[in-house]
C-alpha atoms as a PDB file:
ATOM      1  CA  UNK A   1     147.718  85.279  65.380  1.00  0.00           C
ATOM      2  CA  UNK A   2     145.727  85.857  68.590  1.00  0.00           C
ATOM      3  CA  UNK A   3     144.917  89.300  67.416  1.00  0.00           C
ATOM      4  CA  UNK A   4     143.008  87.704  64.713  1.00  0.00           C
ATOM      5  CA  UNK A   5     141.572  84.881  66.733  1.00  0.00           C
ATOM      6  CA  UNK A   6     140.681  87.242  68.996  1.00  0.00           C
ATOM      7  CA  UNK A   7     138.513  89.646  66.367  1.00  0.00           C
ATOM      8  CA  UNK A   8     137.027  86.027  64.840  1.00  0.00           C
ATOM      9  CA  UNK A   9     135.764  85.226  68.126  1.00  0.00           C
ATOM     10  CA  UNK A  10     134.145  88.607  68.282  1.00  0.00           C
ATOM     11  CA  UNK A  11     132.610  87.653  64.928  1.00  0.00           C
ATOM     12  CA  UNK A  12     131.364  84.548  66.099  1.00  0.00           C
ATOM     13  CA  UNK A  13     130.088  85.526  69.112  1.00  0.00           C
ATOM     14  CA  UNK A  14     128.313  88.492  67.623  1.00  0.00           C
ATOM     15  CA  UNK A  15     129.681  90.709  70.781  1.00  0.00           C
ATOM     16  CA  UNK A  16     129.975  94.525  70.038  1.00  0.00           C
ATOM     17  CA  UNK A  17     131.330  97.081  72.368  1.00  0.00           C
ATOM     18  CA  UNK A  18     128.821  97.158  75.150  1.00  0.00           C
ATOM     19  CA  UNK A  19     127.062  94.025  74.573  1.00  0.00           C
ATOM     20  CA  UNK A  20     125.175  91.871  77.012  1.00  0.00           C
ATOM     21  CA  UNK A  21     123.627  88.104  77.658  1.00  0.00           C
ATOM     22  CA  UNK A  22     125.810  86.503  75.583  1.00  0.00           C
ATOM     23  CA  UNK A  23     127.945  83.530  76.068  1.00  0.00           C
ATOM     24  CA  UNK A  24     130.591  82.002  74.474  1.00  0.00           C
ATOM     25  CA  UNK A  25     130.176  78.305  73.720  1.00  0.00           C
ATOM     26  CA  UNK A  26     132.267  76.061  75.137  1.00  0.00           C
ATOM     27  CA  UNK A  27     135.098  74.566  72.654  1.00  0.00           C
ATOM     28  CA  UNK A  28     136.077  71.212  74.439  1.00  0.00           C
ATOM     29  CA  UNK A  29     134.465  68.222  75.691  1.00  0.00           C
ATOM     30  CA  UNK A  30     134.212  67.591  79.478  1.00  0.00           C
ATOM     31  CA  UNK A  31     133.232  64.576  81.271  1.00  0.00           C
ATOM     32  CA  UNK A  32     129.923  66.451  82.884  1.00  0.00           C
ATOM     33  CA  UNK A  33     129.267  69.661  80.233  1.00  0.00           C
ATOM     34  CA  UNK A  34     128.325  72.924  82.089  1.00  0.00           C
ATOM     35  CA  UNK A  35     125.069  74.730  80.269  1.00  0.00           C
ATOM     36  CA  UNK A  36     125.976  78.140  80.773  1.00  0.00           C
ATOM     37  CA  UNK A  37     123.304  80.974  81.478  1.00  0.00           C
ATOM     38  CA  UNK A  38     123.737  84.257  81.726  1.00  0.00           C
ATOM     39  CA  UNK A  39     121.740  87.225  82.767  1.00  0.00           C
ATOM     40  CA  UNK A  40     120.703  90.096  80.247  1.00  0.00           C
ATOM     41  CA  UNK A  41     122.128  92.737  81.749  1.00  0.00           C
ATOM     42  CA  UNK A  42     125.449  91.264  81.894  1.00  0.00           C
ATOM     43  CA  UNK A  43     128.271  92.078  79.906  1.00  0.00           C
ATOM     44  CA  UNK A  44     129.132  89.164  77.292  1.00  0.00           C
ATOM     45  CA  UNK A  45     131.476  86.261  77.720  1.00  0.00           C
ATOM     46  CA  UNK A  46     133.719  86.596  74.353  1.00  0.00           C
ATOM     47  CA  UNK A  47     135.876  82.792  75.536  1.00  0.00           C
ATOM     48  CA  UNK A  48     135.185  80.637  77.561  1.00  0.00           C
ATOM     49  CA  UNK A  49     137.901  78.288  79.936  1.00  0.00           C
ATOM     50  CA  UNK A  50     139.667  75.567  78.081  1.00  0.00           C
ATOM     51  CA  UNK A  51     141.712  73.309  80.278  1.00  0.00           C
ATOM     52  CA  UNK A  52     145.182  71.743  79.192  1.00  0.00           C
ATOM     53  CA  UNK A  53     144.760  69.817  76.443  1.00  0.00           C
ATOM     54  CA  UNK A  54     145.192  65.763  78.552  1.00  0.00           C
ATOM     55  CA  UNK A  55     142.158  66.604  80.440  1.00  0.00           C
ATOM     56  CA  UNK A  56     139.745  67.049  77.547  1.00  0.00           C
ATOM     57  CA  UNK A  57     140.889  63.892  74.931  1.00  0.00           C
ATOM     58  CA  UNK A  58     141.061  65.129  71.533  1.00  0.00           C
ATOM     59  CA  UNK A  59     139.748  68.156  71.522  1.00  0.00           C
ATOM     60  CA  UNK A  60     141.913  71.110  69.549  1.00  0.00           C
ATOM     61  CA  UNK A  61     142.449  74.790  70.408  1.00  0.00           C
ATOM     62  CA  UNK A  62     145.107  76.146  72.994  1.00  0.00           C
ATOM     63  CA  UNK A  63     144.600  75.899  77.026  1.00  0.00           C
ATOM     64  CA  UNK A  64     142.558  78.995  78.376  1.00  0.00           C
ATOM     65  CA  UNK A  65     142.683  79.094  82.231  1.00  0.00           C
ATOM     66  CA  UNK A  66     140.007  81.841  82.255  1.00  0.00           C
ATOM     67  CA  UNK A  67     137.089  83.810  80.979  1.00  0.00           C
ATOM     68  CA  UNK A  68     137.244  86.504  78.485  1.00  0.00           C
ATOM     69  CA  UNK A  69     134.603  89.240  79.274  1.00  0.00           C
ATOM     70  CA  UNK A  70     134.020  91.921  76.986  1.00  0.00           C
ATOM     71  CA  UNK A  71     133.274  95.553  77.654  1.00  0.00           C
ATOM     72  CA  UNK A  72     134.171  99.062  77.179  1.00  0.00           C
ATOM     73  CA  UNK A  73     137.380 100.413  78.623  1.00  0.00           C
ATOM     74  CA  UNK A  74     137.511 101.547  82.187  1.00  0.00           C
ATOM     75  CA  UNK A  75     134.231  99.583  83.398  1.00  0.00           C
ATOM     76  CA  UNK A  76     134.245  98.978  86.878  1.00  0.00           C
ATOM     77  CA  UNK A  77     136.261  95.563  87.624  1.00  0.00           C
ATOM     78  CA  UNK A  78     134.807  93.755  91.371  1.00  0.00           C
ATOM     79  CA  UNK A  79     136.591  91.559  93.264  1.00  0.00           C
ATOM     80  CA  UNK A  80     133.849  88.185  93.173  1.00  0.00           C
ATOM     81  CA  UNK A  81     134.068  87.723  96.988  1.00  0.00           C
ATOM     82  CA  UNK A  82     135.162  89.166  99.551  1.00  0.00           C
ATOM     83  CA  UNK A  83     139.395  88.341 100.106  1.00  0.00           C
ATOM     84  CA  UNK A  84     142.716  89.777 100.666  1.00  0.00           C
ATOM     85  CA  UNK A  85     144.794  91.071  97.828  1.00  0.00           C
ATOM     86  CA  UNK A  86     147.731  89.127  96.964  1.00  0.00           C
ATOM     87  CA  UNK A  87     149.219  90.793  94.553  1.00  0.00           C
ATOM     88  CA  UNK A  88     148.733  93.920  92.373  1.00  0.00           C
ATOM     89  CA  UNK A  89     151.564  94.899  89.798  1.00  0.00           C
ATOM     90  CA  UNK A  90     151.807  95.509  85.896  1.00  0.00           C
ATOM     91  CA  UNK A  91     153.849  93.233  83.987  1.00  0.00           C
ATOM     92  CA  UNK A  92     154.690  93.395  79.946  1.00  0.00           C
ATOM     93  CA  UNK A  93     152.663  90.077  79.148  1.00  0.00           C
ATOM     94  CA  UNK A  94     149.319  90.713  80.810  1.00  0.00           C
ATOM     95  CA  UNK A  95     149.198  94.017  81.848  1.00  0.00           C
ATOM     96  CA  UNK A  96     147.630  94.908  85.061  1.00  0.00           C
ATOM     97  CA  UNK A  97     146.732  92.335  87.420  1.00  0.00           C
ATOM     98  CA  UNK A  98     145.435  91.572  90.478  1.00  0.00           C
ATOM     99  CA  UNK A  99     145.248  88.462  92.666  1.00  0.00           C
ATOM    100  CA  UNK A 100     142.621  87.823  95.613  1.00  0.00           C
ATOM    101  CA  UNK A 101     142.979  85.091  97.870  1.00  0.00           C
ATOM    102  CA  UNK A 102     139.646  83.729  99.381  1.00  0.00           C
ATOM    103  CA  UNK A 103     138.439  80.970 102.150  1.00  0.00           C
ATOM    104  CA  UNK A 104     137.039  77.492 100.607  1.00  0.00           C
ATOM    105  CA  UNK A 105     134.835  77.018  98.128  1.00  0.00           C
ATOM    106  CA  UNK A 106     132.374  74.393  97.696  1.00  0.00           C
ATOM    107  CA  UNK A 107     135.456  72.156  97.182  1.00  0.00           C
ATOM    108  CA  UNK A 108     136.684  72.148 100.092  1.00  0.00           C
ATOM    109  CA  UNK A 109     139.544  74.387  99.227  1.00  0.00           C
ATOM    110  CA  UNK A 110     141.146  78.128  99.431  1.00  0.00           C
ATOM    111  CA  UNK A 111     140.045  79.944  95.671  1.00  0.00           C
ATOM    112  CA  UNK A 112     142.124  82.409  94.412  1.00  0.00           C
ATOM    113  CA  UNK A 113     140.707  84.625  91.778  1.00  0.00           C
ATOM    114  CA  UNK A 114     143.074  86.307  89.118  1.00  0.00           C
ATOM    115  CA  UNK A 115     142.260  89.846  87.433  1.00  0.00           C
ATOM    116  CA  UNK A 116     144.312  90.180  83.945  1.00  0.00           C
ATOM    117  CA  UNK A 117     144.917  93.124  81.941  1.00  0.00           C
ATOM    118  CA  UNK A 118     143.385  95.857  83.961  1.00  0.00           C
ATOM    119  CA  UNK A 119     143.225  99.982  82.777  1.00  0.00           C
ATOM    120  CA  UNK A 120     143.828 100.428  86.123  1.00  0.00           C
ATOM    121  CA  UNK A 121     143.963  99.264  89.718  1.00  0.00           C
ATOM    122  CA  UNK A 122     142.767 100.538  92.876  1.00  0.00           C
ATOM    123  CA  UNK A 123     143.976  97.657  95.559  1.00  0.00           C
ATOM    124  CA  UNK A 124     147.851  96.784  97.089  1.00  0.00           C
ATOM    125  CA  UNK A 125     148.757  93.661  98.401  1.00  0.00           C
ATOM    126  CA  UNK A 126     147.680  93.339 101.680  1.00  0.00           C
ATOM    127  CA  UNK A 127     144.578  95.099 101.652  1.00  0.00           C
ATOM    128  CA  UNK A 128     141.152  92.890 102.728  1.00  0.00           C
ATOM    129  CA  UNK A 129     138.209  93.113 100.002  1.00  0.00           C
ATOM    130  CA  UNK A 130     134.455  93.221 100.044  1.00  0.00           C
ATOM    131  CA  UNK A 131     132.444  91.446  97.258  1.00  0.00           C
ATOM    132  CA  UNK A 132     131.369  93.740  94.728  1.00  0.00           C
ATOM    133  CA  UNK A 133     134.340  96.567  95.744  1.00  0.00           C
ATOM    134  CA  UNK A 134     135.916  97.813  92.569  1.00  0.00           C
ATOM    135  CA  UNK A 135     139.255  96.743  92.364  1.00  0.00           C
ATOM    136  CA  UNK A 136     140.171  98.411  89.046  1.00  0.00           C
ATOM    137  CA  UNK A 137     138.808  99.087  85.550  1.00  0.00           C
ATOM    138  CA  UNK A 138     138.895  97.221  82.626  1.00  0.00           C
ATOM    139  CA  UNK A 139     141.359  97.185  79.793  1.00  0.00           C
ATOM    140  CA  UNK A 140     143.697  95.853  77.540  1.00  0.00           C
ATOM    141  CA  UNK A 141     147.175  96.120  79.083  1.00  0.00           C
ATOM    142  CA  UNK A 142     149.646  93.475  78.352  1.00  0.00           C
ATOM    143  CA  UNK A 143     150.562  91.996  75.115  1.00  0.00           C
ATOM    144  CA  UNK A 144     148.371  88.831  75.066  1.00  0.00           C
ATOM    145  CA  UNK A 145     145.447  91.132  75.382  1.00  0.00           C
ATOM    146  CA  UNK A 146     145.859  91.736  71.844  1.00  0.00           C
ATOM    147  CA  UNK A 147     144.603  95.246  71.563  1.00  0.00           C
ATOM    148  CA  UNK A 148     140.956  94.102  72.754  1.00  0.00           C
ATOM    149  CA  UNK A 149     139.299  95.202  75.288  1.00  0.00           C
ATOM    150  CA  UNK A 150     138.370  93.007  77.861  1.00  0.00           C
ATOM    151  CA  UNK A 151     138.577  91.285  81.190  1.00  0.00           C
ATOM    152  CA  UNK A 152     140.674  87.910  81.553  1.00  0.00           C
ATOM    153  CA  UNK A 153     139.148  85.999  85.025  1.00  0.00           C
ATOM    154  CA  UNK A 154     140.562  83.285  86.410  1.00  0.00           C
ATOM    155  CA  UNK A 155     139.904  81.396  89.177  1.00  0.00           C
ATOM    156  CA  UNK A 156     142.288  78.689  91.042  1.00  0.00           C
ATOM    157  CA  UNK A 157     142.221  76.068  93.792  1.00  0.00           C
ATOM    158  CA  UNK A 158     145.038  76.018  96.332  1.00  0.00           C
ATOM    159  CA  UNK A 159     145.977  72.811  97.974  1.00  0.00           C
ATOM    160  CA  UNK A 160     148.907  72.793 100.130  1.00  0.00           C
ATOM    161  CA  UNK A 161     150.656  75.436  98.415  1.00  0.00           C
ATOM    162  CA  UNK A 162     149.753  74.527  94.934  1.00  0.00           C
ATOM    163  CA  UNK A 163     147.711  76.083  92.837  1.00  0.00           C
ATOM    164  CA  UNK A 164     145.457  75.007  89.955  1.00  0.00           C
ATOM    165  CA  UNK A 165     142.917  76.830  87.427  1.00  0.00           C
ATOM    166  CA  UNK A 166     139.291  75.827  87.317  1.00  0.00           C
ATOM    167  CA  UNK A 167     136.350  76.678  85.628  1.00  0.00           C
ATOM    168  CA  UNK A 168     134.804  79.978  87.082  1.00  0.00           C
ATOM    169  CA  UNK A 169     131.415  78.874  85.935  1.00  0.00           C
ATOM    170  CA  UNK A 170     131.626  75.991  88.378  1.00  0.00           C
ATOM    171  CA  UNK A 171     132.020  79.005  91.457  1.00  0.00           C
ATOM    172  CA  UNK A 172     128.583  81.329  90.759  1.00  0.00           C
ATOM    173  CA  UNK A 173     126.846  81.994  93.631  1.00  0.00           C
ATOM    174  CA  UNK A 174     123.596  80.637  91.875  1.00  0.00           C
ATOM    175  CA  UNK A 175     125.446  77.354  91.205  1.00  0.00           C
ATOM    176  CA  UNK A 176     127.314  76.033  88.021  1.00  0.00           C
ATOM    177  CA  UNK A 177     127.037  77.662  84.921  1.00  0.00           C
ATOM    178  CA  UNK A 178     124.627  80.086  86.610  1.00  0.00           C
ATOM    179  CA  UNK A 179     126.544  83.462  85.922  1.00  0.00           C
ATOM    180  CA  UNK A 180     125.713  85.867  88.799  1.00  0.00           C
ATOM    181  CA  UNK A 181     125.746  89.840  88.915  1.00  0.00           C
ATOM    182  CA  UNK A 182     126.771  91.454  92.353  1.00  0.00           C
ATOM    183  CA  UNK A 183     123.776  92.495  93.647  1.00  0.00           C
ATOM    184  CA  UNK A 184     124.427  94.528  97.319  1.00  0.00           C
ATOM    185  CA  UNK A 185     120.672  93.663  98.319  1.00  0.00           C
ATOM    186  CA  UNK A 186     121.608  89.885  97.985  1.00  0.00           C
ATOM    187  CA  UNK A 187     122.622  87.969 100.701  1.00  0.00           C
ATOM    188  CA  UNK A 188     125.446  85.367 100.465  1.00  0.00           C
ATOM    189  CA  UNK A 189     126.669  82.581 102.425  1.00  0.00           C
ATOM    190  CA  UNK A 190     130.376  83.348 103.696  1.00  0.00           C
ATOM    191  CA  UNK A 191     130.904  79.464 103.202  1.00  0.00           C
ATOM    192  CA  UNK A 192     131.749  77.955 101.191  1.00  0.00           C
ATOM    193  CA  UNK A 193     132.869  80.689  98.996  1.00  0.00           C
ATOM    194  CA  UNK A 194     130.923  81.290  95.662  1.00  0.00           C
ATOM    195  CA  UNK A 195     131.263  84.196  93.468  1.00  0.00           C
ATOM    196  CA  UNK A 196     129.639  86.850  91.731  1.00  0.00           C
ATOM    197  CA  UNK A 197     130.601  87.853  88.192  1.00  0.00           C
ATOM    198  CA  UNK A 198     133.643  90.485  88.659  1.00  0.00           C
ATOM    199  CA  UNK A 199     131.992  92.488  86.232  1.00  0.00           C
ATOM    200  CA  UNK A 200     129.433  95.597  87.071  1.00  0.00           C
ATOM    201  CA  UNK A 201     126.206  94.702  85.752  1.00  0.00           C
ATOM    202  CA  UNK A 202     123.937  97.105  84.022  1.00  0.00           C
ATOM    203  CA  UNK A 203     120.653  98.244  86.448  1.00  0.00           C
ATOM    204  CA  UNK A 204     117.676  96.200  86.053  1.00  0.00           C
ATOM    205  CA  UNK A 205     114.416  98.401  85.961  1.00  0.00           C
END
């Protein structure tokens, strides 16, 4: 079933294999809606975050703590601020993953950001991050990746050792809904955390 929800959403989204600018719209109803934007040169969005079903009334469709981004296998993965590694292991349901653990975001609180069904990775627990390193490439490993290619993000708060999944476009560095490529000739505030799109970007002219 999510193998074919999966190659729908490709459908719908008109996303082929190395396609950019394009956005997923969202499927559920929030309280303050998030216009999303994103950048050309950026690979697409094939699903967007849903949150469990009690926060957004009657709305149908499956929680989906994450983005889906969509591009060809092995693309360079970057961690979306600079962190330490919290984990980095393979497991049977999503694959490769790694975890970063970063200072407060504009919530006041520690982010975490999650890297799901990776080709490969290139980090251990323990080691301290840069924005915009490579961390791994992309892939489908793991069974819930369904065969497709792509990049599940996640992003959490932690609050006194609990953790909860947000909306990454709430976290850009431009501001919400304002999807951001890593650009090493941009300069970014250390605080509060905001993040750049863990994706590599294709060069601008």
């Amino acid at each position: 079933m999510r193998l074919v929800y999966m190659l729908s959403l490709l459908a719908l989204t008109g996303c082929q294999l190395g396609s950019y600018g394009q956005s997923a719209h969202y499927h559920y109803s929030v309280e303050h809606p998030i216009p999303v934007s994103i950048p050309a040169n950026a690979p697409s969005v094939i699903q967007q975050y849903r949150p469990p079903r009690r926060d957004r009334g009657r709305e149908g469709g499956g929680e989906h703590p994450g983005i889906d981004i969509y591009e060809a296998r092995g693309v360079p993965v970057l961690a979306a601020a600079d962190g330490v590694v919290l984990a980095s292991f393979r497991e049977p349901s999503y694959g490769n993953r790694v975890v970063i653990q970063h200072k407060a975001g504009p919530n006041g609180l520690p982010l975490q950001t999650v890297y799901k069904h990776l080709d490969t990775r290139l980090v251990s627990k323990g080691d301290r991050v840069k924005r915009g390193q490579q961390i791994g490439g992309l892939g489908n490993s793991g069974i819930l990746a369904a065969g497709i290619l792509h990049l599940h993000f996640e992003v959490h708060e932690t609050d006194q050792g609990h953790t909860a999944p947000r909306d990454p476009n709430r976290f850009w560095v431009k501001g919400e809904g304002q999807i951001t490529c890593y650009n090493p000739r941009r300069h970014v505030s250390r605080r509060p955390v905001r993040l750049s799109y863990p994706i590599l970007c294709k060069p601008t002219k």
